[in-house]
C-alpha atoms as a PDB file:
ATOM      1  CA  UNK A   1    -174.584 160.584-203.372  1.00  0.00           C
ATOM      2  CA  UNK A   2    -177.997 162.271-203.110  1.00  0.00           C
ATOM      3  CA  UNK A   3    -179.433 165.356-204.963  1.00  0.00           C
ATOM      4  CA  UNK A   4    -182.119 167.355-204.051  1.00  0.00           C
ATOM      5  CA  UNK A   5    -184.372 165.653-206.748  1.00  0.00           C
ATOM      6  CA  UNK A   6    -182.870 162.282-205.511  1.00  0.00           C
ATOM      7  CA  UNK A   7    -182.095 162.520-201.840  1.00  0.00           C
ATOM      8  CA  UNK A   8    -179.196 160.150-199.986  1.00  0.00           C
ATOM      9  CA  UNK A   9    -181.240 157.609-197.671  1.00  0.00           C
ATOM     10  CA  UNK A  10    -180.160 158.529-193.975  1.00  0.00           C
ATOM     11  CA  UNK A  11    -181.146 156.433-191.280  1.00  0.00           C
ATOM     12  CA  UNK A  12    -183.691 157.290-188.180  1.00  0.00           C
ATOM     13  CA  UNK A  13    -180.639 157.967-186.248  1.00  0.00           C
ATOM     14  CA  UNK A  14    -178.478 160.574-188.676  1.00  0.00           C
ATOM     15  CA  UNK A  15    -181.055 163.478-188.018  1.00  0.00           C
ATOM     16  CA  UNK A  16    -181.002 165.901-185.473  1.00  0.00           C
ATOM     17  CA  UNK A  17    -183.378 166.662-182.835  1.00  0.00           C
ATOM     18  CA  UNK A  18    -185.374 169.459-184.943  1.00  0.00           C
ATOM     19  CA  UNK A  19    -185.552 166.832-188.118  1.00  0.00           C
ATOM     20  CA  UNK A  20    -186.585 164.113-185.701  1.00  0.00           C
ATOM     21  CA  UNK A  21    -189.467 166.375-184.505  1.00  0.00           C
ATOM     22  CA  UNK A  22    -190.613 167.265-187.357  1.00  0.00           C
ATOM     23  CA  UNK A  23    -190.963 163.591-188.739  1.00  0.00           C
ATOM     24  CA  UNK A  24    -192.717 162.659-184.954  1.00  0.00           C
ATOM     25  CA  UNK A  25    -195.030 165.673-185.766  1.00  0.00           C
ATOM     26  CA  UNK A  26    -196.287 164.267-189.268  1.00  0.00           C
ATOM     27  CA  UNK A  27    -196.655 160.708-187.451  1.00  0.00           C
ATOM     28  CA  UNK A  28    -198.549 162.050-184.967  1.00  0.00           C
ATOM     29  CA  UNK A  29    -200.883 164.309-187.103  1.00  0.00           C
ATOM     30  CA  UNK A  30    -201.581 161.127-189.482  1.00  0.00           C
ATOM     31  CA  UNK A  31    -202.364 159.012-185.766  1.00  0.00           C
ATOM     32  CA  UNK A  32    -205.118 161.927-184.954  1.00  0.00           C
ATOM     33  CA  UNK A  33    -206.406 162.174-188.454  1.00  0.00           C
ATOM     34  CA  UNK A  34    -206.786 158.213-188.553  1.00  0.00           C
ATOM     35  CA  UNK A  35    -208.357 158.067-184.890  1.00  0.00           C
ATOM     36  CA  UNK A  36    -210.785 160.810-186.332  1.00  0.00           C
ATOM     37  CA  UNK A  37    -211.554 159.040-189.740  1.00  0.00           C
ATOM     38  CA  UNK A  38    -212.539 155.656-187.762  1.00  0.00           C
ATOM     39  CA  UNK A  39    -215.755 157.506-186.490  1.00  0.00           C
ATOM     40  CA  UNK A  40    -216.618 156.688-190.682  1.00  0.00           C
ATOM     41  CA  UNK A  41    -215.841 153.153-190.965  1.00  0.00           C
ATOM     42  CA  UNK A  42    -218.096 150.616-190.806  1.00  0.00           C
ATOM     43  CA  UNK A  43    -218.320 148.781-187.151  1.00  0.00           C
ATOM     44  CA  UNK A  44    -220.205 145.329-186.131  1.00  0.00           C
ATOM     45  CA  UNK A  45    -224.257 145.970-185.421  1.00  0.00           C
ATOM     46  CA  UNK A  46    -226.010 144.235-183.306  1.00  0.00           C
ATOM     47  CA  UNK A  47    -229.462 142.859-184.758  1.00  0.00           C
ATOM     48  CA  UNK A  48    -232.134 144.900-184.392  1.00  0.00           C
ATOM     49  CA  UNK A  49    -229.715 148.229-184.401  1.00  0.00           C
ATOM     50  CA  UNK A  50    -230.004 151.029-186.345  1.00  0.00           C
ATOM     51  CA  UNK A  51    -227.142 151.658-189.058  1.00  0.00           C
ATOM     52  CA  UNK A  52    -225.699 155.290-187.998  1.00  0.00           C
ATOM     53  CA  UNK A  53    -225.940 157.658-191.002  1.00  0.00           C
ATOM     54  CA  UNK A  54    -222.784 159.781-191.345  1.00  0.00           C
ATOM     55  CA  UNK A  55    -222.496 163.464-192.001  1.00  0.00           C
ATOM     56  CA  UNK A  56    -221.039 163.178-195.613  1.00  0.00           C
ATOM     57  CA  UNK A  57    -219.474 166.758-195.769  1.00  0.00           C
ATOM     58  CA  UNK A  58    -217.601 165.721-192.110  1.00  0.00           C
ATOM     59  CA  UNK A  59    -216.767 162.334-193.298  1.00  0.00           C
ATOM     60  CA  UNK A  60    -215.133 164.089-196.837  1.00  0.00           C
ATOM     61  CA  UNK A  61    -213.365 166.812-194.360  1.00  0.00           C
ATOM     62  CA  UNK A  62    -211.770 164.080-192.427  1.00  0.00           C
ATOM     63  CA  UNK A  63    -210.489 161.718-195.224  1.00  0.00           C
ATOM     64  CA  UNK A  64    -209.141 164.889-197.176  1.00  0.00           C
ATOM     65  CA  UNK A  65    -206.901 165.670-193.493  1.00  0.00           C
ATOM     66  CA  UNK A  66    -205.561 162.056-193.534  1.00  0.00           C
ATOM     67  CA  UNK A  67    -204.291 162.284-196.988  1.00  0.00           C
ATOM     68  CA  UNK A  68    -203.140 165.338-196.060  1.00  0.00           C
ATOM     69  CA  UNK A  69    -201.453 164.130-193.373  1.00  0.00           C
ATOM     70  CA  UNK A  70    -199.867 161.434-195.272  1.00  0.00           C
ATOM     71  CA  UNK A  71    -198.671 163.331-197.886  1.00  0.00           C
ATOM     72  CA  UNK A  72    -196.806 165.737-195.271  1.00  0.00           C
ATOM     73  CA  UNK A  73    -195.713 162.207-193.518  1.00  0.00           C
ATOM     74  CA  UNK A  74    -193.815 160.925-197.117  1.00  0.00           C
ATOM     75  CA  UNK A  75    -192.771 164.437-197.895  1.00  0.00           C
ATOM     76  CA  UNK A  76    -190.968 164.517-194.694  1.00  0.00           C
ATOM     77  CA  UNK A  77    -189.564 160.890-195.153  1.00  0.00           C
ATOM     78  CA  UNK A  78    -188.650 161.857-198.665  1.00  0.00           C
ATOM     79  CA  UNK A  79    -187.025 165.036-197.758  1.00  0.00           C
ATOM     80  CA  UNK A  80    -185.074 163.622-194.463  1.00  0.00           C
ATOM     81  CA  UNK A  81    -184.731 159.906-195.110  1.00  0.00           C
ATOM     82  CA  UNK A  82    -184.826 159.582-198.796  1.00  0.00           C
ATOM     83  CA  UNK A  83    -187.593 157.413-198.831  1.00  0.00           C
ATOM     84  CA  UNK A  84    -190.161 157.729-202.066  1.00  0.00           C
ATOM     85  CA  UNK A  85    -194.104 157.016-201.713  1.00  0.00           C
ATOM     86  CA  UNK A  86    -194.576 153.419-203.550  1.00  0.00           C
ATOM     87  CA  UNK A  87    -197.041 153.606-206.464  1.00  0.00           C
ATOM     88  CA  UNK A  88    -198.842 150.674-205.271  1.00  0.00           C
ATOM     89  CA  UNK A  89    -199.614 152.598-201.770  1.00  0.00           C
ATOM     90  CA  UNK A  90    -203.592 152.986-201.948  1.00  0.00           C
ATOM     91  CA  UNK A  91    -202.940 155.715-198.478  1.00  0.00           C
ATOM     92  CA  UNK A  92    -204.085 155.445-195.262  1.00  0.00           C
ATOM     93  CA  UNK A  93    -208.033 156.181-195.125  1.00  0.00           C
ATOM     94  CA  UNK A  94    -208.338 152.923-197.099  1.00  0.00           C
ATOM     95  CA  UNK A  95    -205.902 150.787-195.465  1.00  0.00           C
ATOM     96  CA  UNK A  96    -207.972 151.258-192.263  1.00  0.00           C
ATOM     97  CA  UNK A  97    -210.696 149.153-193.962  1.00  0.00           C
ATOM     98  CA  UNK A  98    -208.719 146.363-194.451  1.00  0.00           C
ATOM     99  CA  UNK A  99    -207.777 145.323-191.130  1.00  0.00           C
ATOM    100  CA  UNK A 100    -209.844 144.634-188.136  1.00  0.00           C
ATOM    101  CA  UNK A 101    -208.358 144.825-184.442  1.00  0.00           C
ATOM    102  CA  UNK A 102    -208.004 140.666-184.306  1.00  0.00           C
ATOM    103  CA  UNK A 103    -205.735 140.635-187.336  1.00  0.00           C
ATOM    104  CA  UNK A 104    -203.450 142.912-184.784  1.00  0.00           C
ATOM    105  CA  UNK A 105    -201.917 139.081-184.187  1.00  0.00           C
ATOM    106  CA  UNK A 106    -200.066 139.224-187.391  1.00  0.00           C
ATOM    107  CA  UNK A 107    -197.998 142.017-186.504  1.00  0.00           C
ATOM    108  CA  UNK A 108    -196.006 139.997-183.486  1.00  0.00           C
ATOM    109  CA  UNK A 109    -195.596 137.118-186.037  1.00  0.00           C
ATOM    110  CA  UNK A 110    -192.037 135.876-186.743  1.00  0.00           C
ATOM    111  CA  UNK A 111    -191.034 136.956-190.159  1.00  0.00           C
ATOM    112  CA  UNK A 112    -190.450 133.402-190.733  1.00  0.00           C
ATOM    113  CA  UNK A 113    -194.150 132.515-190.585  1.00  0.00           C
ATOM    114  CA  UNK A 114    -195.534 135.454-192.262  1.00  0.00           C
ATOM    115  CA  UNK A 115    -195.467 133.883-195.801  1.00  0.00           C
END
């Protein structure tokens, strides 16, 4: 049985419409935060093209809102779902630079072959 220090894990499905929305909120505001950080990270240039210089006081402003959002996005989890942040997650503006949009395929991979 949970505490309020160590929440009971519920499922997606235990929480009612208001905790739902609240959790869809924080998913949502890390989504726009994330769509407005990828202005910052680095894209392919053609040769011959100009590397765009970034605005370093808008590029701060918009990394500090996605770890805001993602802290408001594991507090809710924590709070409704009992879920705790891992220590080995390095948050969301850096995951972005990790992945480009062809290693999407690995997300429809059978778990079998993901090993």
């Amino acid at each position: 049985m949970g505490t309020a220090a160590n929440p009971a894990h519920h499922a997606i499905a235990e929480l009612d419409v208001d905790q739902r929305r609240r959790l869809e909120a924080a998913h949502t505001r890390l989504r726009a935060a994330m769509q407005k950080y990828e202005e910052f990270l680095g894209h392919r240039l053609d040769p011959g093209a100009v590397a765009p210089a970034h605005d370093l006081t808008a590029m701060a402003k918009a990394q500090h809102e996605v770890e805001s959002a993602q802290a408001e996005l594991w507090s809710a989890r924590e709070e409704l779902l009992g879920w705790t942040r891992p220590s080995w997650d390095s948050g969301a503006a850096q995951l972005s630079d990790w992945f480009s949009e062809e290693d999407k395929i690995y997300d429809d991979l059978p778990a079998a072959k993901r090993y």
